[in-house]
Protein backbone atom coordinates (compact mmCIF):
# COMPACT_ATOMS: atom_id res chain seq x y z
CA UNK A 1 33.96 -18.57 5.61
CA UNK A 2 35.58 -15.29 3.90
CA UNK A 3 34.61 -13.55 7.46
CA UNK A 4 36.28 -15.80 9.38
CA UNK A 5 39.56 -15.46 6.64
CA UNK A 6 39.33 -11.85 6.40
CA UNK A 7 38.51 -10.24 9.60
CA UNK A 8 41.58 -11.43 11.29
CA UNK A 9 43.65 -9.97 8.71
CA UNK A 10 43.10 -6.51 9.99
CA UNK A 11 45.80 -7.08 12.64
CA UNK A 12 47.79 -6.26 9.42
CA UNK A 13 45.88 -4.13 6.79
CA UNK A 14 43.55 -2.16 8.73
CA UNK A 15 41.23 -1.90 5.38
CA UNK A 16 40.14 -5.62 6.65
CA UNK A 17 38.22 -4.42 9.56
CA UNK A 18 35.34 -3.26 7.12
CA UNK A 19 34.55 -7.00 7.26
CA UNK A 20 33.16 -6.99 10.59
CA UNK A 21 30.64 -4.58 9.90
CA UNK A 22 26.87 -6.12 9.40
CA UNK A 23 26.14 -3.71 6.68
CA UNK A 24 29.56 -4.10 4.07
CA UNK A 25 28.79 -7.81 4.79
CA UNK A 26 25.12 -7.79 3.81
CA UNK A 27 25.68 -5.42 1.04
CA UNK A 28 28.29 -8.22 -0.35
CA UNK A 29 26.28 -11.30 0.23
CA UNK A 30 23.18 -9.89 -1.71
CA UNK A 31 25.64 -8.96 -4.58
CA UNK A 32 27.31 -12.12 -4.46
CA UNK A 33 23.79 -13.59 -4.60
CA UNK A 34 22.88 -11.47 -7.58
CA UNK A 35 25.65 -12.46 -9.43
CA UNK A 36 25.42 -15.83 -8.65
CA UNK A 37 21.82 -15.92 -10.60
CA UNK A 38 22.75 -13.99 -13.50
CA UNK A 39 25.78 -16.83 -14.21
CA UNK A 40 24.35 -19.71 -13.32
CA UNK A 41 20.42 -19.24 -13.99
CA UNK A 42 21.01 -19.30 -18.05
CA UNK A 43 22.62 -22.17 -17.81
CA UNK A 44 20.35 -24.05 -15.72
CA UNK A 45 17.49 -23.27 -18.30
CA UNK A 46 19.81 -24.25 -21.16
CA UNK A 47 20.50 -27.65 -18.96
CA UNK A 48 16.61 -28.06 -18.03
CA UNK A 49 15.45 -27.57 -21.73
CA UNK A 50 17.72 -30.59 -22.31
CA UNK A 51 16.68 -32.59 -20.22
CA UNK A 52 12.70 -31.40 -21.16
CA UNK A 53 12.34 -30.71 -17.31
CA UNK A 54 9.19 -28.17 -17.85
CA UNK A 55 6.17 -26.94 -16.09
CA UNK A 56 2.72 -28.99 -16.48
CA UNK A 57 -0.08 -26.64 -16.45
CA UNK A 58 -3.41 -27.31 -14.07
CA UNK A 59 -6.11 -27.85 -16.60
CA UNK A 60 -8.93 -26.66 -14.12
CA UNK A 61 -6.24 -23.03 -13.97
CA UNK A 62 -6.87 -20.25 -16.66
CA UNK A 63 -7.14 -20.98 -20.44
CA UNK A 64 -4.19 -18.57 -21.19
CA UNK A 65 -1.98 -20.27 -19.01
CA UNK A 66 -1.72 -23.47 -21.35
CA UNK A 67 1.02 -21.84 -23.58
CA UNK A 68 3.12 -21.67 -20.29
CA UNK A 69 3.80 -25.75 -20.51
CA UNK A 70 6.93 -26.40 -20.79
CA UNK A 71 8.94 -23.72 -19.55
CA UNK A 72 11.66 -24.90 -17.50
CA UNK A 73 10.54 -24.90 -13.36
CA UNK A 74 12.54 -25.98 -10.48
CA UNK A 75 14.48 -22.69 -10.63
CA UNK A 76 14.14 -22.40 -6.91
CA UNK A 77 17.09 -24.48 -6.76
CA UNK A 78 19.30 -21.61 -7.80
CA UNK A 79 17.75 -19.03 -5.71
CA UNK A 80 18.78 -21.54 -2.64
CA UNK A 81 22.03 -22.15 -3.60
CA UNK A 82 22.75 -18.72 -4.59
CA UNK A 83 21.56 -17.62 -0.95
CA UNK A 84 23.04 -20.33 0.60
CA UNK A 85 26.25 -20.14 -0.79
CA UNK A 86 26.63 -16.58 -0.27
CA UNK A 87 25.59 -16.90 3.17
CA UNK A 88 28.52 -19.04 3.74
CA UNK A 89 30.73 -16.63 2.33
CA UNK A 90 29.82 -13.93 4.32
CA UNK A 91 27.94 -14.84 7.53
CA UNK A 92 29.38 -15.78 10.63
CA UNK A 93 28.64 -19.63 10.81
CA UNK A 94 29.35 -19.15 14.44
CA UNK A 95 25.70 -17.56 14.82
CA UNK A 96 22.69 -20.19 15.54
CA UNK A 97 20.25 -18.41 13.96
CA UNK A 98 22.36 -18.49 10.52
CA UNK A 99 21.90 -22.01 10.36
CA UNK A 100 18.53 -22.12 11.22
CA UNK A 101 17.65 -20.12 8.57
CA UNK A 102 19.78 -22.27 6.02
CA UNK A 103 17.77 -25.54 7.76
CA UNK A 104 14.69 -23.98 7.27
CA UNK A 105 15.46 -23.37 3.51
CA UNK A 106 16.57 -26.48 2.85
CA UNK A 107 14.42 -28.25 4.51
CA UNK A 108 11.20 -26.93 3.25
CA UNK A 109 12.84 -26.78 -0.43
CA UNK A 110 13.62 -30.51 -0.32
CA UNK A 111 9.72 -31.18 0.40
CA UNK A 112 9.21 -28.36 -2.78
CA UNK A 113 12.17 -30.61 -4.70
CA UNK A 114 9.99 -33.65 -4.15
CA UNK A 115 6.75 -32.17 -5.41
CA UNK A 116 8.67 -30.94 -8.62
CA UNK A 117 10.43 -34.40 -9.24
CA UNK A 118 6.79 -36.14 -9.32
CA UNK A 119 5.18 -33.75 -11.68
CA UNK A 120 8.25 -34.13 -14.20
CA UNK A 121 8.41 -38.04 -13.77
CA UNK A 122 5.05 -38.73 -14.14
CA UNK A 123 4.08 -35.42 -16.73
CA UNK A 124 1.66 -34.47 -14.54
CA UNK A 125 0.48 -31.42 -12.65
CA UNK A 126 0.47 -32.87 -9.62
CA UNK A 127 2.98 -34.06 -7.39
CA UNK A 128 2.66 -34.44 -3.68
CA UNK A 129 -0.62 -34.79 -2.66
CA UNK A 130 -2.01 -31.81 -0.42
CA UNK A 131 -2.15 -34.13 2.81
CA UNK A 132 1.28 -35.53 2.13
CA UNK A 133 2.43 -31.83 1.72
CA UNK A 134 1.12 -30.84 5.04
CA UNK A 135 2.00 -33.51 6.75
CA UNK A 136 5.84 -32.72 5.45
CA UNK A 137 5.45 -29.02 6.01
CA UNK A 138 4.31 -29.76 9.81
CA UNK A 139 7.23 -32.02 10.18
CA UNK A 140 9.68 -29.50 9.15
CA UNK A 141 8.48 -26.93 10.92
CA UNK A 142 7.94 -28.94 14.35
CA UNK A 143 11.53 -29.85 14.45
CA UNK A 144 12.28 -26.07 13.97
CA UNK A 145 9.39 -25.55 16.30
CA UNK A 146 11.55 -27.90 18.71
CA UNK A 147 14.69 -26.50 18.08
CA UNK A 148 13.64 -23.00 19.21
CA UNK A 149 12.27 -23.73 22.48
CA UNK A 150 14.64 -25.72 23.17
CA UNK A 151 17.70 -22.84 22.71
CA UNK A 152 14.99 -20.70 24.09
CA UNK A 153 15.02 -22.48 26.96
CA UNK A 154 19.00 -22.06 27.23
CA UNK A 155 18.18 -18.19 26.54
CA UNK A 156 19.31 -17.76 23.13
CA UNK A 157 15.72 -17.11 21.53
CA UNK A 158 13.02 -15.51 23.66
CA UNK A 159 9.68 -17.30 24.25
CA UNK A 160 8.12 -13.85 24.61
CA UNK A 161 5.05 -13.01 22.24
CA UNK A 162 5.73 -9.47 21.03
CA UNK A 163 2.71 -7.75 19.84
CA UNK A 164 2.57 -4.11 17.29
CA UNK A 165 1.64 -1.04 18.72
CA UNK A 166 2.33 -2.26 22.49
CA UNK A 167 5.07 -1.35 24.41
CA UNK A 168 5.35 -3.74 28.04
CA UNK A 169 3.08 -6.61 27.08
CA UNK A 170 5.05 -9.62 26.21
CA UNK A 171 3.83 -12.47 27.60
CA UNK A 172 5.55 -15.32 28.16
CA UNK A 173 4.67 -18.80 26.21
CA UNK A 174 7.16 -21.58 26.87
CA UNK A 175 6.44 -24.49 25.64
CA UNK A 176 2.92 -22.78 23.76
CA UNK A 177 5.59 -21.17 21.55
CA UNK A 178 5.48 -24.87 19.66
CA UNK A 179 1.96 -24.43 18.06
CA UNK A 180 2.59 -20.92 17.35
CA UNK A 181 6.09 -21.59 15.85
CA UNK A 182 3.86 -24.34 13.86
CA UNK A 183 1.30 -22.26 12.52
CA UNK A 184 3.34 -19.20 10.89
CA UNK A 185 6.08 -22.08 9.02
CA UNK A 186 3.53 -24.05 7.65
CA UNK A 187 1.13 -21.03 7.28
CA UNK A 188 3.77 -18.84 5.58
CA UNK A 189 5.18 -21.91 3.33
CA UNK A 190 1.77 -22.70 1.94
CA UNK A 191 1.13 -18.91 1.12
CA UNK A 192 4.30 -18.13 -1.11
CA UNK A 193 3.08 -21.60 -2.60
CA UNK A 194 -0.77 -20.39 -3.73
CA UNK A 195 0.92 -16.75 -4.50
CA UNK A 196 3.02 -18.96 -7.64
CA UNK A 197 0.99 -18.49 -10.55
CA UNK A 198 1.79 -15.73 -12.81
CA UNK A 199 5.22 -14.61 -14.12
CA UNK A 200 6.91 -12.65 -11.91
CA UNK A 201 4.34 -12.16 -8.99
CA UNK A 202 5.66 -14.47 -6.19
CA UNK A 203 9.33 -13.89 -6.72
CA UNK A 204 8.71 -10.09 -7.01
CA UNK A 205 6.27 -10.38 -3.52
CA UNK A 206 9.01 -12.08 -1.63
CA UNK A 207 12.04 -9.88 -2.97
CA UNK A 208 9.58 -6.96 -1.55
CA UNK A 209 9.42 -9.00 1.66
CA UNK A 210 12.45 -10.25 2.24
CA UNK A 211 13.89 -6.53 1.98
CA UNK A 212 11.74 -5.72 4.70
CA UNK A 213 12.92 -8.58 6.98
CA UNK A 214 16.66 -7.32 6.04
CA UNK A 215 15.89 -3.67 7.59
CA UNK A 216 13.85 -5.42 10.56
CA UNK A 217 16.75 -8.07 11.27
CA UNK A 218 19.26 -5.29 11.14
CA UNK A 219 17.09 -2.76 13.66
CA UNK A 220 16.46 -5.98 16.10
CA UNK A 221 19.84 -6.77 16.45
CA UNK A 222 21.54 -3.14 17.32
CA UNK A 223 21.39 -1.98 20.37
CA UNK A 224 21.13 1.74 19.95
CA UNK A 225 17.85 1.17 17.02
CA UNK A 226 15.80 -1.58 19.09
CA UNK A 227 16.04 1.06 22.46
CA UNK A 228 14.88 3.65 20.14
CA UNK A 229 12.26 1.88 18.35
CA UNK A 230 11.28 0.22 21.87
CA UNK A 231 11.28 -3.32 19.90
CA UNK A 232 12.84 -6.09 21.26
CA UNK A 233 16.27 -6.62 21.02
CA UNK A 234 17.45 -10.11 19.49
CA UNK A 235 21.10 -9.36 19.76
CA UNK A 236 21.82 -12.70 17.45
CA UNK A 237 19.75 -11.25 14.79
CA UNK A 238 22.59 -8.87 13.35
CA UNK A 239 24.05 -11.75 11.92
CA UNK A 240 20.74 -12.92 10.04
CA UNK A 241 20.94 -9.61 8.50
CA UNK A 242 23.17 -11.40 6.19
CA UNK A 243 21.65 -14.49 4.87
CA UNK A 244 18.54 -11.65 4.52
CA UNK A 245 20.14 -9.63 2.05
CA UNK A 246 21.25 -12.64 0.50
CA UNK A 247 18.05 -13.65 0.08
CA UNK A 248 17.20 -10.42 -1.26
CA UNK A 249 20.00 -10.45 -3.97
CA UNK A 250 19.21 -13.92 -5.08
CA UNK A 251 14.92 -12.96 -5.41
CA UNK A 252 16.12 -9.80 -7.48
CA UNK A 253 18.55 -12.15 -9.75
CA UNK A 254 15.75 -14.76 -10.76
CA UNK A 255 12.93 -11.77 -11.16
CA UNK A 256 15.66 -10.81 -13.75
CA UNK A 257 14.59 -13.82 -15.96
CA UNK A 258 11.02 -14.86 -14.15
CA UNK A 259 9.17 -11.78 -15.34
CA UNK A 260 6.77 -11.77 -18.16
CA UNK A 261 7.19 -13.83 -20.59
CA UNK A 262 9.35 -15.93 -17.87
CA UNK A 263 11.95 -18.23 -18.51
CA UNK A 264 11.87 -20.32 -15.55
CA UNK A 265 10.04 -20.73 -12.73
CA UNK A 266 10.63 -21.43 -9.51
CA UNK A 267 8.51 -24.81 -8.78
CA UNK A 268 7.86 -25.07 -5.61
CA UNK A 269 10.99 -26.18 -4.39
CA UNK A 270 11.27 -22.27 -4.79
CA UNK A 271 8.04 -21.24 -3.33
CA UNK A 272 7.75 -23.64 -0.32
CA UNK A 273 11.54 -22.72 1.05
CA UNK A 274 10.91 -19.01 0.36
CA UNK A 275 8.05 -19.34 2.60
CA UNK A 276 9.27 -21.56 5.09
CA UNK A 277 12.02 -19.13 5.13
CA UNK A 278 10.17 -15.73 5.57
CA UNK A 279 8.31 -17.24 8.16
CA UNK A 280 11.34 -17.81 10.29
CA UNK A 281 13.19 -14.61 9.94
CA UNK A 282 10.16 -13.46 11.65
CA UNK A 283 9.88 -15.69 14.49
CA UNK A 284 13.67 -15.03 15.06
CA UNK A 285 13.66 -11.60 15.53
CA UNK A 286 10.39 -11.31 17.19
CA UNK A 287 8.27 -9.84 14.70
CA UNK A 288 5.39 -12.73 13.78
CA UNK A 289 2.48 -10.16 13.61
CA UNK A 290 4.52 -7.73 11.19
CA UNK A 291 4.57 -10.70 9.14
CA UNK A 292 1.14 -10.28 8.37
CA UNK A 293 1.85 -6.76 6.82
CA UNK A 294 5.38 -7.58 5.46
CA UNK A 295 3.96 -10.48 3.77
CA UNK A 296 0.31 -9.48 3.25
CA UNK A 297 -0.43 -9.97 -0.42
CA UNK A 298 0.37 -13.57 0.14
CA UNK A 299 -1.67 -13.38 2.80
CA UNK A 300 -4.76 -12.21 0.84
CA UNK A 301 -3.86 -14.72 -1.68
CA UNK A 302 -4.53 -17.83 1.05
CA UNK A 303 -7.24 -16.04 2.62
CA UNK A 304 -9.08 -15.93 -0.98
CA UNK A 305 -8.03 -19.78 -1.24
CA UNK A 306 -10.11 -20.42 2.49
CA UNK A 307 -12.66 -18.30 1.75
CA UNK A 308 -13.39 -19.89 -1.98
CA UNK A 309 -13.52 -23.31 -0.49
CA UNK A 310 -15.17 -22.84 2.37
CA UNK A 311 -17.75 -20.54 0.38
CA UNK A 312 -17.95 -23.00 -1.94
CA UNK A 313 -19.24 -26.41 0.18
CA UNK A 314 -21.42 -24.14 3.15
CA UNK A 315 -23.34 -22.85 -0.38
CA UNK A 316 -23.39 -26.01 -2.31
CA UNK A 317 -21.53 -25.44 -5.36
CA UNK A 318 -21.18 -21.05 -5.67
CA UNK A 319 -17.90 -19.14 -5.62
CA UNK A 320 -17.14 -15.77 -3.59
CA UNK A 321 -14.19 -15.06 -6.54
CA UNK A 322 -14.19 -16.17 -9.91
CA UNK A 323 -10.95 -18.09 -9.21
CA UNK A 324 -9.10 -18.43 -6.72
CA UNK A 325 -6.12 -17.87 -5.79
CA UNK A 326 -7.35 -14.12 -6.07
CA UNK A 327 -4.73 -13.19 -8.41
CA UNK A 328 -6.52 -15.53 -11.01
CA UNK A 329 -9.66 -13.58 -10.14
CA UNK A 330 -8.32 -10.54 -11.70
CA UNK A 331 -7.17 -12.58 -14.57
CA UNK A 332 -10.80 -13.60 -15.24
CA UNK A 333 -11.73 -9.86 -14.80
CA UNK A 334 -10.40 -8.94 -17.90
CA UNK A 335 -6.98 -7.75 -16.64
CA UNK A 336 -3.82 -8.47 -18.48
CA UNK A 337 -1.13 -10.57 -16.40
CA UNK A 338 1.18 -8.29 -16.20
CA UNK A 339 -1.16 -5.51 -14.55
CA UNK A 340 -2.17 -7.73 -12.31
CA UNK A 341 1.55 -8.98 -11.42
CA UNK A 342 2.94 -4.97 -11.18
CA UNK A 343 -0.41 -3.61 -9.04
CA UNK A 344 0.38 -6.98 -6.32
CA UNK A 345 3.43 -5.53 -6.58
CA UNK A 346 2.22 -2.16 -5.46
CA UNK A 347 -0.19 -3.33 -3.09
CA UNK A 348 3.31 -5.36 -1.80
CA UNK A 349 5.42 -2.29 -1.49
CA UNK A 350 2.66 -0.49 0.47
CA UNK A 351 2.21 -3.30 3.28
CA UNK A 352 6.38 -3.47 3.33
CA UNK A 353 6.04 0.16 4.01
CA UNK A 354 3.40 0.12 6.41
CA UNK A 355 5.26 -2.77 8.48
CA UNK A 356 8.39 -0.90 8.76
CA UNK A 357 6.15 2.22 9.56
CA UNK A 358 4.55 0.76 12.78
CA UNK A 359 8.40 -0.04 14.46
CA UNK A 360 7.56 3.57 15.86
CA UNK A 361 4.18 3.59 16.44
CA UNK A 362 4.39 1.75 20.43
């Protein structure tokens, strides 16, 4: 909205052209994000511990983890609105992929919203049921799914698979983009989701990640950067650079008062829309298989969920991990939660790197 009011202004005050660049608008909307959290996220926690909206602990999850009930969850609302909100402020709303990215949020944080409403009304630790989880997640994501081909059809997103390390070979998928498209939303979702179980660790993960999807969104939407790093140029992207660093302010605001000991936690109307999310920056600017390294701790974290159950029926009953997700293995191991939340951390920063690393490497 403020782009719209301010840009035109420069007609008068030159200083108002600064508002057209990508970067002064990005840098704004993740500080606008930022400050959003620190205002509003102590007063959400004073409101939830009113109302006794808290977390209920797994009982089958780690034995130190039962001091944890009660703190107040479901602050993945604020990390929403805060990105949201700022997005609005800041973005061009004329740009499609802008408001796909604000769908996708919402969307897959209204299926979170749900699961964190039953667990509070009932006092239990489980809302949703996995299947009727999934079967939401797969309905988001088709209509998003949908949605893409459909403008990609029109030419404003390409249906071109874009692969690391190769230069010419982008095949075309058409309508195959739909299972694809499928796969990484409901994929990506789910992971954030399993990653959610010490303080700090998936909201620390994704502000890692979604920094790396603000650099990638800014380098696939300029002309001069994609023709240098021979990527493909998504010229609509620039704009999602935006709502990225958004995103980015509003992760760095709530790991403000989500690390150890946390204050709130996200819930998973938090995890499931950062996920959703994450996964659709990618598709939008072309860069699915970085995801895998941007996003590769959460990655790990699924895999170690698959592997654990899979292990666990072919063998009748034995375990690959002591826990899983694998961040509880390390829990089991002996080490404290906070190592184990700063060295995923690490381990985070390294894959980021390594992502942004291979944009040269064709």
């Amino acid at each position: 909205m403020l782009y719209w009011l301010l840009v035109p202004l420069r007609e008068y005050f030159f200083f108002f052209n600064v508002f057209r660049y990508i970067t002064v608008r990005t840098a704004l909307g993740g500080i606008t994000a930022l400050v959003l959290m620190f205002i509003f996220t102590p007063l959400f926690i004073s409101l939830l511990k009113k109302h006794q909206v808290g977390q209920e602990i797994r009982p089958e999850g780690p034995a130190s983890h039962l001091n944890k009930k009660g703190t107040p969850s479901m602050g993945g609302v604020l990390i929403i609105g805060a990105t949201v909100l700022s997005t609005l402020l800041w973005g061009n709303l004329g740009n499609i992929y802008v408001w796909l990215a604000i769908g996708s949020m919402l969307f897959f944080g209204a299926i979170g919203f749900s699961d964190d409403f039953l667990k509070f009304r009932y006092r239990r630790s489980l809302g949703l049921t996995a299947r009727q989880k999934l079967i939401l997640q797969s309905l988001v994501a088709a209509v998003l799914a949908l949605t893409l081909v459909l403008i990609g059809l029109k030419g404003k997103f390409s249906l071109n698979l874009s692969f690391p390390f190769v230069k010419e070979w982008t095949p075309y998928l058409g309508w195959f983009y739909l299972p694809w498209i499928l796969f990484i939303l409901v994929g990506s979702s789910n992971a954030v989701n399993l990653a959610d179980g010490l303080d700090g660790l998936a909201i620390g993960l994704t502000l890692i990640a979604s920094a790396a999807l603000t650099a990638l969104t800014y380098v696939s939407g300029h002309a001069v950067w994609s023709q240098y790093l021979n990527i493909i140029r998504v010229p609509l992207a620039a704009e999602l650079t935006v709502f990225a660093g958004a995103l980015t302010g509003a992760c760095l605001g709530f790991l403000w008062f989500n690390c150890h000991p946390a204050e709130i936690f996200m819930g998973d109307v938090g995890a499931l829309s950062l996920g959703g999310t994450l996964g659709l920056i990618a598709i939008l600017i072309k860069q699915e298989f970085l995801l895998f390294a941007v996003a590769g701790v959460f990655i790990l974290e699924a895999l170690s969920v698959l592997l654990q159950v899979g292990y666990f029926k072919l063998s009748g009953g034995r375990r690959i991990f002591r826990m899983a997700p694998l961040h509880h293995h390390f829990e089991l191991a002996g080490w404290p939660e906070e190592k184990v939340v700063i060295r995923f951390w690490i381990i985070g920063i390294i894959f980021a790197l390594f992502s942004l690393t291979t944009l040269k490497l064709r």
